[in-house]
PDB file of N, CA and C in Angstrom:
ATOM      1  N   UNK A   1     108.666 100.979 -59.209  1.00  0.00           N
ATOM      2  CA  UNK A   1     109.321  99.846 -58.606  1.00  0.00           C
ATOM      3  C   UNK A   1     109.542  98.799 -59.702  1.00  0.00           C
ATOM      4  N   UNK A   2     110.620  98.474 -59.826  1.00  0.00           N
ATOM      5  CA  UNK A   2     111.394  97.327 -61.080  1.00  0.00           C
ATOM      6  C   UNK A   2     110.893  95.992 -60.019  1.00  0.00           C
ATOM      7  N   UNK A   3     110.472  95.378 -60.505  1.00  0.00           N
ATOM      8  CA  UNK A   3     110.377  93.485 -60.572  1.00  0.00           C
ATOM      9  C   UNK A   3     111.047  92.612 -60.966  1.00  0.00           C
ATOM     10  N   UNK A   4     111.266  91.389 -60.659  1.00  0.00           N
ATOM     11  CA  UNK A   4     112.097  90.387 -61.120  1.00  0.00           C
ATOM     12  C   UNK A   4     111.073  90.109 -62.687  1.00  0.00           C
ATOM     13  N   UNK A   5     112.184  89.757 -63.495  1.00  0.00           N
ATOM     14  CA  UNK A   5     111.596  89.195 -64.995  1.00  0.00           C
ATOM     15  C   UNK A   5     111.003  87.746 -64.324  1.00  0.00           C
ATOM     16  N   UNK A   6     110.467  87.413 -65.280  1.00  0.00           N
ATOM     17  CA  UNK A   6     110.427  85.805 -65.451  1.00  0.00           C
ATOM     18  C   UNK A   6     111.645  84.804 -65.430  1.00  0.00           C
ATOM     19  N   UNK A   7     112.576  85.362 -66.170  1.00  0.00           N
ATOM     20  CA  UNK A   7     114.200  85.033 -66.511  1.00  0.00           C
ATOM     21  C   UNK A   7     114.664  85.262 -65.171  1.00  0.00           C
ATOM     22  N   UNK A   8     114.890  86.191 -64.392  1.00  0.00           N
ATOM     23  CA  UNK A   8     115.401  86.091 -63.399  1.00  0.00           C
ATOM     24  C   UNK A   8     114.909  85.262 -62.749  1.00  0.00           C
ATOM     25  N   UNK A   9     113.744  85.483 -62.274  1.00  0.00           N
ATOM     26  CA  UNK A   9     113.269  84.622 -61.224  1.00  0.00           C
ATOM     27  C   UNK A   9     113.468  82.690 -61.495  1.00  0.00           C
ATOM     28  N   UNK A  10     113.343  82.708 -62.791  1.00  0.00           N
ATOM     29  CA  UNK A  10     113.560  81.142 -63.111  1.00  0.00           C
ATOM     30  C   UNK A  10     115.152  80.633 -62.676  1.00  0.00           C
ATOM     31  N   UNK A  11     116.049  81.822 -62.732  1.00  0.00           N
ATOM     32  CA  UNK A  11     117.314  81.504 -62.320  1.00  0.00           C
ATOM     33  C   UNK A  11     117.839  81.616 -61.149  1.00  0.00           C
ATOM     34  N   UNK A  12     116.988  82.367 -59.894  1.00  0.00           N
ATOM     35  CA  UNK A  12     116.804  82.439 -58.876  1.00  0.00           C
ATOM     36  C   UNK A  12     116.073  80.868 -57.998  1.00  0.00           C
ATOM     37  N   UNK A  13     115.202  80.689 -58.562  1.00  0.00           N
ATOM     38  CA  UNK A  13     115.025  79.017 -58.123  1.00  0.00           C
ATOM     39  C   UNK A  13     115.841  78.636 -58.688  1.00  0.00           C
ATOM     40  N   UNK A  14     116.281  78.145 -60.101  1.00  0.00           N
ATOM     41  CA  UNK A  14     117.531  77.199 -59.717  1.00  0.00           C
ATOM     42  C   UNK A  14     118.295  77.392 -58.997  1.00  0.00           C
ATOM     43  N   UNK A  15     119.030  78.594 -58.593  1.00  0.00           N
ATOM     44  CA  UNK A  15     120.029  78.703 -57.567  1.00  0.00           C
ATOM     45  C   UNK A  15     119.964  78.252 -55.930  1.00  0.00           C
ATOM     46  N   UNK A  16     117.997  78.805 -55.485  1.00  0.00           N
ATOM     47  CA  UNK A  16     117.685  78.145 -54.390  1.00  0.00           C
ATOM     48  C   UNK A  16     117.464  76.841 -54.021  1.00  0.00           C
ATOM     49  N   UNK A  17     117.378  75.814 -55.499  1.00  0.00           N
ATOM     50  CA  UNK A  17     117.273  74.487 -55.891  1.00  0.00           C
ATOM     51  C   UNK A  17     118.727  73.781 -55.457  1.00  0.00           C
ATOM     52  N   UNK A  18     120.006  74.242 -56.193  1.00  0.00           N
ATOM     53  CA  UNK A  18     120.874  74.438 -55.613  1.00  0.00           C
ATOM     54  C   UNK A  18     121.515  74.185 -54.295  1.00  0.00           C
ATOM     55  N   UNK A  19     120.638  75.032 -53.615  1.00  0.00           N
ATOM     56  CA  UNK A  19     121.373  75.499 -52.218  1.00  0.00           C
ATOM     57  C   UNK A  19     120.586  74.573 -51.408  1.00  0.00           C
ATOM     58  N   UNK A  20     119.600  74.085 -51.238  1.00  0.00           N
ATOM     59  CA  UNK A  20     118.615  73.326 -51.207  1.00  0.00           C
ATOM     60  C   UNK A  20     119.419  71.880 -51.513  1.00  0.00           C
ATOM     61  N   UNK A  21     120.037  71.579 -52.252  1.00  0.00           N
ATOM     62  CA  UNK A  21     120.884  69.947 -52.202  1.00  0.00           C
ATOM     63  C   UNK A  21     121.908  70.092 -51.902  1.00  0.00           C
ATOM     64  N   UNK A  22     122.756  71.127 -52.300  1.00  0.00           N
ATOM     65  CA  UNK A  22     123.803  71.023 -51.270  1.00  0.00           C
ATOM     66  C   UNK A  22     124.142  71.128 -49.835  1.00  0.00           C
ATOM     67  N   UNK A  23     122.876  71.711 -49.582  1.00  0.00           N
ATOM     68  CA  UNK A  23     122.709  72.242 -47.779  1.00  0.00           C
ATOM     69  C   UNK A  23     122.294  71.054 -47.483  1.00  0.00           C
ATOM     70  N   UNK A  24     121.563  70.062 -48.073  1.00  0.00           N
ATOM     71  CA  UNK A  24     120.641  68.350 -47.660  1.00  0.00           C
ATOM     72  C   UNK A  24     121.787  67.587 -47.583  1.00  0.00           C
ATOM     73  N   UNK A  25     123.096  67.723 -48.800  1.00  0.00           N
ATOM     74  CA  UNK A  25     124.253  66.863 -49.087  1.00  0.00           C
ATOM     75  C   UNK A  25     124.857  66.766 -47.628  1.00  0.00           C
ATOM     76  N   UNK A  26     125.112  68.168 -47.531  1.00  0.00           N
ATOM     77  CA  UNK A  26     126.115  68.933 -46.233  1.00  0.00           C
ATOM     78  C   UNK A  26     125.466  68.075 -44.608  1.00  0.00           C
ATOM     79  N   UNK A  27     124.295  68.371 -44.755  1.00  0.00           N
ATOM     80  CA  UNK A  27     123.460  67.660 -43.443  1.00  0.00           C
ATOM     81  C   UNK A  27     123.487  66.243 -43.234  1.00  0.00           C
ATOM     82  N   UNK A  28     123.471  65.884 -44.273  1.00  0.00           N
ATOM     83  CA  UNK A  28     123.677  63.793 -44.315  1.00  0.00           C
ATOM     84  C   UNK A  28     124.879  63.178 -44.016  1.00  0.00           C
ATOM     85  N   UNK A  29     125.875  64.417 -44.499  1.00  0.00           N
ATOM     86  CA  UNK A  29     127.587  63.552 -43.835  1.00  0.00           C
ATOM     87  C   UNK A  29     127.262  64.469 -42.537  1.00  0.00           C
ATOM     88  N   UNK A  30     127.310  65.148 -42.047  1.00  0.00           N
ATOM     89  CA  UNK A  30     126.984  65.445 -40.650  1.00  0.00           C
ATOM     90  C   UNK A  30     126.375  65.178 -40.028  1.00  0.00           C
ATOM     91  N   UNK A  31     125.143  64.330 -40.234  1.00  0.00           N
ATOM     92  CA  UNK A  31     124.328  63.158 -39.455  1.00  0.00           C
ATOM     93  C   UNK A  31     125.145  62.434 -39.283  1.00  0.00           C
ATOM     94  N   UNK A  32     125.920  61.945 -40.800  1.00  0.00           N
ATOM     95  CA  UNK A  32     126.973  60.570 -40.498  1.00  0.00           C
ATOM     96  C   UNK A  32     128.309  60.404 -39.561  1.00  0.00           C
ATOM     97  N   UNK A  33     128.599  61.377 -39.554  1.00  0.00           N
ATOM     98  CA  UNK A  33     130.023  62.095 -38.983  1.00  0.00           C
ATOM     99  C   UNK A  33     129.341  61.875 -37.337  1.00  0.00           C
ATOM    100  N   UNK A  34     127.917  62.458 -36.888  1.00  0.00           N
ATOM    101  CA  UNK A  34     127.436  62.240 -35.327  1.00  0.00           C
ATOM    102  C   UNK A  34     127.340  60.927 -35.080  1.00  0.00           C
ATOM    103  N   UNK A  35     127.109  60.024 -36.254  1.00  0.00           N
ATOM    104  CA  UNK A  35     126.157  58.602 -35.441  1.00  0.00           C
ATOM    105  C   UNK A  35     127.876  57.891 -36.226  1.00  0.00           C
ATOM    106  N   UNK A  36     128.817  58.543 -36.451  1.00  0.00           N
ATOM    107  CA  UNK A  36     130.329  57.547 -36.348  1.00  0.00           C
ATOM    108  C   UNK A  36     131.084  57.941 -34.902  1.00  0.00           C
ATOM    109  N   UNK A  37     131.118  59.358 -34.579  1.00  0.00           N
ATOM    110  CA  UNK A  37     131.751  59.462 -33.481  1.00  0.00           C
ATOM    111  C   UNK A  37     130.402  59.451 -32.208  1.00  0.00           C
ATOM    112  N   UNK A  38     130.886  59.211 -31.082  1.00  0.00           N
ATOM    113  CA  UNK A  38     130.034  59.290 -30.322  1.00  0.00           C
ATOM    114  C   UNK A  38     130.431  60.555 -29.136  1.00  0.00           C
ATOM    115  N   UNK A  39     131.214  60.985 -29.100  1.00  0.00           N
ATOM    116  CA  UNK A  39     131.688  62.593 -28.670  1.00  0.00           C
ATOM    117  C   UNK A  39     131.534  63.277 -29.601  1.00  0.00           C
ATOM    118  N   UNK A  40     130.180  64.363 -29.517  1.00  0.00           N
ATOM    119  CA  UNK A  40     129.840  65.382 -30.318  1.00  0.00           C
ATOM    120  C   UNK A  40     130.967  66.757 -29.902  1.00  0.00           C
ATOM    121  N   UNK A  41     130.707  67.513 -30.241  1.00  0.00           N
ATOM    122  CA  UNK A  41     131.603  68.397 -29.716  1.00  0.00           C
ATOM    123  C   UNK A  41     130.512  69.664 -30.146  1.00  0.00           C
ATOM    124  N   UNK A  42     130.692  70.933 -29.049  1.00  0.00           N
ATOM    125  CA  UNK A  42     130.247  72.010 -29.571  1.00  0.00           C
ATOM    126  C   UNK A  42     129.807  72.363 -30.656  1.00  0.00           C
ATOM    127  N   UNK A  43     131.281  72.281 -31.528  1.00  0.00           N
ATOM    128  CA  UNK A  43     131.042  72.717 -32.492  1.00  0.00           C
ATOM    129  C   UNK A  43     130.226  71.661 -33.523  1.00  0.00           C
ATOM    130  N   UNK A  44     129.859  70.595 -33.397  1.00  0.00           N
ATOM    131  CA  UNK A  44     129.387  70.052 -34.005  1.00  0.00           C
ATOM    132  C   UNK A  44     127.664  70.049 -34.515  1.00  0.00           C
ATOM    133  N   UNK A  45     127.804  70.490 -33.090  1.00  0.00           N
ATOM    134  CA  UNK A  45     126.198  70.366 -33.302  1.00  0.00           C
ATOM    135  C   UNK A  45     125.793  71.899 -33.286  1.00  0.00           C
ATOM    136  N   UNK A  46     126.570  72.601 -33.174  1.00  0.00           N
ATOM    137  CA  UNK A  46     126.468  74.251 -33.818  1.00  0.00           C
ATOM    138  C   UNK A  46     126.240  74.346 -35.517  1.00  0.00           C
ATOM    139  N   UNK A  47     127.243  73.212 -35.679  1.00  0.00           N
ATOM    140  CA  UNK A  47     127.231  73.241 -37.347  1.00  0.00           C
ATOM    141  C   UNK A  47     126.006  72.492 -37.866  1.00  0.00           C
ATOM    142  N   UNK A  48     125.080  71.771 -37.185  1.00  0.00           N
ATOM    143  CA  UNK A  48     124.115  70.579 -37.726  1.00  0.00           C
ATOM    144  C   UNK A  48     123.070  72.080 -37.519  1.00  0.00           C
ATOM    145  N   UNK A  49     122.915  72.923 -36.165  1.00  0.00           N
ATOM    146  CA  UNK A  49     122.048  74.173 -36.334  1.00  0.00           C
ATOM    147  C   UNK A  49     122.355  74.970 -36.966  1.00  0.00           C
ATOM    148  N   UNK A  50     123.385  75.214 -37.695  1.00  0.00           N
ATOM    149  CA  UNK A  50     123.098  76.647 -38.852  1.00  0.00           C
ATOM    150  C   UNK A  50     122.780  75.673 -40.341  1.00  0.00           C
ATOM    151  N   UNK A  51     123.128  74.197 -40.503  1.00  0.00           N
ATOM    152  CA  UNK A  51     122.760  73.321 -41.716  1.00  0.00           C
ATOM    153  C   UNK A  51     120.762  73.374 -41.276  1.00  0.00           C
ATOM    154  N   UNK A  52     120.355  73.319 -40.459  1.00  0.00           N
ATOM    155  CA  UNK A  52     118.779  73.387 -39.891  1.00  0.00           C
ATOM    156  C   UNK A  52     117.600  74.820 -40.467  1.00  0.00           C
ATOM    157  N   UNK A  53     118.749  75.797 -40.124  1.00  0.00           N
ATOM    158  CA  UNK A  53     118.769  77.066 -39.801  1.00  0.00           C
ATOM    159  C   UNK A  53     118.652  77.369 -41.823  1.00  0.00           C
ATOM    160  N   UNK A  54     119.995  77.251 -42.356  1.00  0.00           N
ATOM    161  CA  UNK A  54     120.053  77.335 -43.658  1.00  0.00           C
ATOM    162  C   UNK A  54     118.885  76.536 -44.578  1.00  0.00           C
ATOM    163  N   UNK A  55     118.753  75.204 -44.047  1.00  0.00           N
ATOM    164  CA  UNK A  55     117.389  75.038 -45.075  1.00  0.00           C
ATOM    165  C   UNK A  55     115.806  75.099 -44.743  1.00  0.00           C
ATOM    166  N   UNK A  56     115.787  75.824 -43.386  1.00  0.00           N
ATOM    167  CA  UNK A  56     114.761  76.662 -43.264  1.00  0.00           C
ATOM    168  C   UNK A  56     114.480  77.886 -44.202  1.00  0.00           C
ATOM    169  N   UNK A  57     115.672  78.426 -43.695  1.00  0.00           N
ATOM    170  CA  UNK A  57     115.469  80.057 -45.199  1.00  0.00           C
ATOM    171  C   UNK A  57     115.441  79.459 -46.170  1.00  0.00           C
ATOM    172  N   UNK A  58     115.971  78.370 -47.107  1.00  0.00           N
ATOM    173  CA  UNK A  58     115.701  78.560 -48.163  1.00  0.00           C
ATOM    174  C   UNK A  58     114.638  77.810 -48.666  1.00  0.00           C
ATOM    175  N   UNK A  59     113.666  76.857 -47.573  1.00  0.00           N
ATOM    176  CA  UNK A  59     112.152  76.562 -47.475  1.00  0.00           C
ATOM    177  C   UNK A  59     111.322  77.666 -47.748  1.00  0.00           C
ATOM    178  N   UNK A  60     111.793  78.752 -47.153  1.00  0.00           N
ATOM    179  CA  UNK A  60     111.034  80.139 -46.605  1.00  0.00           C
ATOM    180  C   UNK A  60     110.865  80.526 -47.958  1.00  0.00           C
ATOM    181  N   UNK A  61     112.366  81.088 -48.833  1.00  0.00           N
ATOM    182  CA  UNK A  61     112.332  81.897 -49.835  1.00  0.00           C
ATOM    183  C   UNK A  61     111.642  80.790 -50.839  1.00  0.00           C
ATOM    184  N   UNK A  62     111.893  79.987 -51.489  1.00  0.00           N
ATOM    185  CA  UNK A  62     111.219  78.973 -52.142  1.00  0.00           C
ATOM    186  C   UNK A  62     109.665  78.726 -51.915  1.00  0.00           C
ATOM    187  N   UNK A  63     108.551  79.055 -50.823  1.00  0.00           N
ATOM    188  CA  UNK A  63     107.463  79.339 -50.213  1.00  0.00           C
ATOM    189  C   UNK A  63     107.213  80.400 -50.699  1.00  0.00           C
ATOM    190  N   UNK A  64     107.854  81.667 -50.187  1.00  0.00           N
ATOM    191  CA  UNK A  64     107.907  83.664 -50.775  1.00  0.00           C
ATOM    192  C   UNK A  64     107.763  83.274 -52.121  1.00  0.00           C
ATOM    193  N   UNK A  65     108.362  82.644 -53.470  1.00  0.00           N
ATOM    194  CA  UNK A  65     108.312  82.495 -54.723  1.00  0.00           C
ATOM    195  C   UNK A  65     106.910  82.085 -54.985  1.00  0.00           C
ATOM    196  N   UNK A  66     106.689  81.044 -54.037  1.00  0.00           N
ATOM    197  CA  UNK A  66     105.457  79.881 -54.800  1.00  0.00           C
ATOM    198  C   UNK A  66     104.454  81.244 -54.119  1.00  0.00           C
ATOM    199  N   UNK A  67     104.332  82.080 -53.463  1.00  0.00           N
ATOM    200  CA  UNK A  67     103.336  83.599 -52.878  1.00  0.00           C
ATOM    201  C   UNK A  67     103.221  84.236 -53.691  1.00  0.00           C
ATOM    202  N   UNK A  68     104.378  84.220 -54.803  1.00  0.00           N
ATOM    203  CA  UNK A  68     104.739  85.579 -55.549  1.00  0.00           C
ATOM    204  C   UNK A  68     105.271  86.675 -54.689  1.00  0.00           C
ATOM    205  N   UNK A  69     105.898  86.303 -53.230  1.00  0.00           N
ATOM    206  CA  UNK A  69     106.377  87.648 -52.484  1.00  0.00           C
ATOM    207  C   UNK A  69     107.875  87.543 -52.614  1.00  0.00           C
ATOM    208  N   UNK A  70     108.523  86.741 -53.524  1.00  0.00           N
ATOM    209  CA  UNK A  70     110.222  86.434 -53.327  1.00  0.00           C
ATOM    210  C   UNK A  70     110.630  87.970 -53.845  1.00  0.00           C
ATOM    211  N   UNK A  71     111.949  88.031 -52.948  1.00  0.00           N
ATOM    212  CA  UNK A  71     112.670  89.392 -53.676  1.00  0.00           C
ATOM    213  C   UNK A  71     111.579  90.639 -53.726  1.00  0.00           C
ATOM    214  N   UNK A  72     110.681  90.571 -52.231  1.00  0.00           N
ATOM    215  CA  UNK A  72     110.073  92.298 -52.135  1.00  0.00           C
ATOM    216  C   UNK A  72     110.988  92.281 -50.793  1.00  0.00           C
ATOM    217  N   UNK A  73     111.379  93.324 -50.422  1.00  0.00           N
ATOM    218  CA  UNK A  73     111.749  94.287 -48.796  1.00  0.00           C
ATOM    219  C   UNK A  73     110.407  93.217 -47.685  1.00  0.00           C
ATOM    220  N   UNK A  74     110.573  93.044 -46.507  1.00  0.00           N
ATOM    221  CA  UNK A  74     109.589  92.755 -45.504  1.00  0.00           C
ATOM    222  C   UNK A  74     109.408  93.678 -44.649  1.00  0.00           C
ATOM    223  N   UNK A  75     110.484  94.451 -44.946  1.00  0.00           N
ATOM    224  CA  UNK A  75     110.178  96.180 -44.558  1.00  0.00           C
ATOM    225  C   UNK A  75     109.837  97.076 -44.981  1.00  0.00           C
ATOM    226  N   UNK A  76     110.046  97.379 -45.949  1.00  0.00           N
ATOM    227  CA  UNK A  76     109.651  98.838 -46.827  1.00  0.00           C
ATOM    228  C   UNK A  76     108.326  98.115 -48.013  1.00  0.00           C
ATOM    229  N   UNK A  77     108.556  96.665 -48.499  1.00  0.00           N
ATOM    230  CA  UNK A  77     107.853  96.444 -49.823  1.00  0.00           C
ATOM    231  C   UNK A  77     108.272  96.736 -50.963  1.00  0.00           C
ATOM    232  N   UNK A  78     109.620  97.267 -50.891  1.00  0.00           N
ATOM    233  CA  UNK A  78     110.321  97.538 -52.452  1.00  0.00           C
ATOM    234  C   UNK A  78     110.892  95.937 -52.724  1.00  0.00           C
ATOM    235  N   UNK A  79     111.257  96.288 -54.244  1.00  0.00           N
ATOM    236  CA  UNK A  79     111.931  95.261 -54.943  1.00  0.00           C
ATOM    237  C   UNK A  79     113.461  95.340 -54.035  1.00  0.00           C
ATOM    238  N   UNK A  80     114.002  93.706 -53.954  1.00  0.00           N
ATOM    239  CA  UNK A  80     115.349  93.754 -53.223  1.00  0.00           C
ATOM    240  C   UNK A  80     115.723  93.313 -54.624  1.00  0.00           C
ATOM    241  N   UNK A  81     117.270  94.096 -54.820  1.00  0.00           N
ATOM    242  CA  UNK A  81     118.055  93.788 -56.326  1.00  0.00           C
ATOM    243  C   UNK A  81     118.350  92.702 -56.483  1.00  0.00           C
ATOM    244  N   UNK A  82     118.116  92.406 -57.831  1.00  0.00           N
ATOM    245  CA  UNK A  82     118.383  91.074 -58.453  1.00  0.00           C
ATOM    246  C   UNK A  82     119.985  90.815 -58.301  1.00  0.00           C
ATOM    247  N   UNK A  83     120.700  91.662 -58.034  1.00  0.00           N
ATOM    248  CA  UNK A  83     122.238  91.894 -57.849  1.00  0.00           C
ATOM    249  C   UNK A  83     122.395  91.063 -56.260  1.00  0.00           C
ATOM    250  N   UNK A  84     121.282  91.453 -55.440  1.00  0.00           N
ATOM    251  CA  UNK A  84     121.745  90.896 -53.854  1.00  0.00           C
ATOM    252  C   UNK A  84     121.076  89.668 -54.245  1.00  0.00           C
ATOM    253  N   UNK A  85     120.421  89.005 -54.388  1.00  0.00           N
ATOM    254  CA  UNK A  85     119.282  87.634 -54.726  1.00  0.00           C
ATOM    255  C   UNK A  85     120.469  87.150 -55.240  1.00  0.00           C
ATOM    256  N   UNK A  86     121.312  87.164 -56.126  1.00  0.00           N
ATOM    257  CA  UNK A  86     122.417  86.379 -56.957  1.00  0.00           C
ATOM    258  C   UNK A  86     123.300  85.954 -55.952  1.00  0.00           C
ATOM    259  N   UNK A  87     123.742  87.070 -54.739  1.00  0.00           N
ATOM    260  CA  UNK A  87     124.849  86.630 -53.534  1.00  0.00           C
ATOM    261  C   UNK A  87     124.146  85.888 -52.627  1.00  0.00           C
ATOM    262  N   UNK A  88     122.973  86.332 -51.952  1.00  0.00           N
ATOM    263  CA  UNK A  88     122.063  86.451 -51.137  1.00  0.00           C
ATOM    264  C   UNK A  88     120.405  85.562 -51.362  1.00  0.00           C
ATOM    265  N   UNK A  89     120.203  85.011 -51.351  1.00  0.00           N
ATOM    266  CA  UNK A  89     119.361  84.128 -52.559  1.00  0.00           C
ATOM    267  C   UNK A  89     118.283  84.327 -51.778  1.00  0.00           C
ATOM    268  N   UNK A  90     118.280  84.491 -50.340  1.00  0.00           N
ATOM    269  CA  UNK A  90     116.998  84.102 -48.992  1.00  0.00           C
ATOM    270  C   UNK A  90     117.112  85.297 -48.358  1.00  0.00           C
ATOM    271  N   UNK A  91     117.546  86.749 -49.009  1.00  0.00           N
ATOM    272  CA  UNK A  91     117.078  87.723 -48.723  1.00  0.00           C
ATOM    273  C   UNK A  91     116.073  88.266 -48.267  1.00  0.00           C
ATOM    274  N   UNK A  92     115.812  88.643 -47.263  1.00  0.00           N
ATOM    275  CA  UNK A  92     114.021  88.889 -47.088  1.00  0.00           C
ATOM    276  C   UNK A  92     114.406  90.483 -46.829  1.00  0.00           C
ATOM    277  N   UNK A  93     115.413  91.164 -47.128  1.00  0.00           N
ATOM    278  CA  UNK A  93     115.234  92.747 -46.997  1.00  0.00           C
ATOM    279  C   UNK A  93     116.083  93.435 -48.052  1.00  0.00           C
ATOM    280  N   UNK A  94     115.581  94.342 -48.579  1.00  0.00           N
ATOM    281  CA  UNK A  94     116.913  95.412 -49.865  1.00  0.00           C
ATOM    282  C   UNK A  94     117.860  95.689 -49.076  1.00  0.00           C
ATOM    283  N   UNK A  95     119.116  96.265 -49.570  1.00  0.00           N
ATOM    284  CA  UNK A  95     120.091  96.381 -48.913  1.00  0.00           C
ATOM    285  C   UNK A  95     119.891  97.609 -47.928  1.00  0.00           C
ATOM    286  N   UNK A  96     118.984  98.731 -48.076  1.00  0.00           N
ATOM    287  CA  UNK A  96     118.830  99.895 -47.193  1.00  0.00           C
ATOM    288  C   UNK A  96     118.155  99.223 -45.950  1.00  0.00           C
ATOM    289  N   UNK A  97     117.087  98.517 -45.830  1.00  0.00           N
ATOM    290  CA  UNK A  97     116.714  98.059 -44.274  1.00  0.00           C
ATOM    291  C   UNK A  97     117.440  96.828 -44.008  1.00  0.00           C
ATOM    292  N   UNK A  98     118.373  96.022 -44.542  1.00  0.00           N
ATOM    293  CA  UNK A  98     118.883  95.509 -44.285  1.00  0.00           C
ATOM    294  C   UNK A  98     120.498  96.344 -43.181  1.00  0.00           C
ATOM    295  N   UNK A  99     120.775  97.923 -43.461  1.00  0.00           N
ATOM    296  CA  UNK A  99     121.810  98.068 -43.304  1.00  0.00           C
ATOM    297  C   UNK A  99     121.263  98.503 -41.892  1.00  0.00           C
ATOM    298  N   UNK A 100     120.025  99.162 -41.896  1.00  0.00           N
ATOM    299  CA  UNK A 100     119.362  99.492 -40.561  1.00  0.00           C
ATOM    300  C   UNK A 100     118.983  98.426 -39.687  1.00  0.00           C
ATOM    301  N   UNK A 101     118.345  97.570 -40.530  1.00  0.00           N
ATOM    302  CA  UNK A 101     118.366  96.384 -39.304  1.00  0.00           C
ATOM    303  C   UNK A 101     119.896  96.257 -38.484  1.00  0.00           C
ATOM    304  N   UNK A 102     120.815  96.230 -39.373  1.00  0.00           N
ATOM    305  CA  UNK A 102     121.651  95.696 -38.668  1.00  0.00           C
ATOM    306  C   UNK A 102     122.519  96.693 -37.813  1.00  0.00           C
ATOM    307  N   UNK A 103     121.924  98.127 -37.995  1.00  0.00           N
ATOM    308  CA  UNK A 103     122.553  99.166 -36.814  1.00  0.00           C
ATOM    309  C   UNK A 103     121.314  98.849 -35.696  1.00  0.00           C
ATOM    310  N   UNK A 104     120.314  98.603 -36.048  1.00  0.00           N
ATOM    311  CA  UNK A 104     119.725  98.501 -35.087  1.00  0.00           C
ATOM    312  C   UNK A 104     119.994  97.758 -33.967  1.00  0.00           C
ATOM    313  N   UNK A 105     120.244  96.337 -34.437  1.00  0.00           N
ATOM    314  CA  UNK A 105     120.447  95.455 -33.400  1.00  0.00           C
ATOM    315  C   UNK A 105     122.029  94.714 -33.590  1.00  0.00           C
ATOM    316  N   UNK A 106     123.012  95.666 -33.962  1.00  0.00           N
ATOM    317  CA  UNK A 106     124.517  94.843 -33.601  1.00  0.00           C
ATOM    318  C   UNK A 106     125.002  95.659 -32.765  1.00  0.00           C
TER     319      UNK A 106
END
């Protein structure tokens, strides 16, 4: 089983560092945008729960790092590729139980 380097992984937090201020940026004009209009709309507050939703996972994966468990499978325990972590940053599965999870339940 291959591991993340040191190098990777240092470039993997910055990226979750990243995603992490821009997801905080994204949430603060959308606080602002609710407390200017006073008709929320569906979609609005759909979008404030996946901005909730998004910096939960990347609390999570940023937590998994500080474990030393970032970038293993939560299914199998293999290494998930440094190739999906680059698209995918809050991966919690390799792409094989990831493809089963998702026959499983779509």
């Amino acid at each position: 089983m291959k591991y993340l380097s040191k190098r990777q992984l240092s470039h993997l937090q910055e990226l979750l560092d990243t995603k992490e201020i821009a997801a905080r940026i994204r949430a603060r004009v959308n606080v602002q945008k609710e407390s200017d209009d006073t008709d929320l709309t569906d979609g609005d507050e759909s979008m404030t729960k996946m901005m909730l939703l998004e910096l939960a996972d990347i609390a999570a994966a940023q937590q998994r790092m500080s474990d030393h468990q970032y970038g293993i499978c939560m299914e199998c325990g293999c290494t998930i590729d440094y190739a999906r972590l680059q698209v995918y940053a809050t991966a919690t599965r390799c792409t094989k139980c990831q493809s089963l999870h998702e026959q499983h339940y779509h």
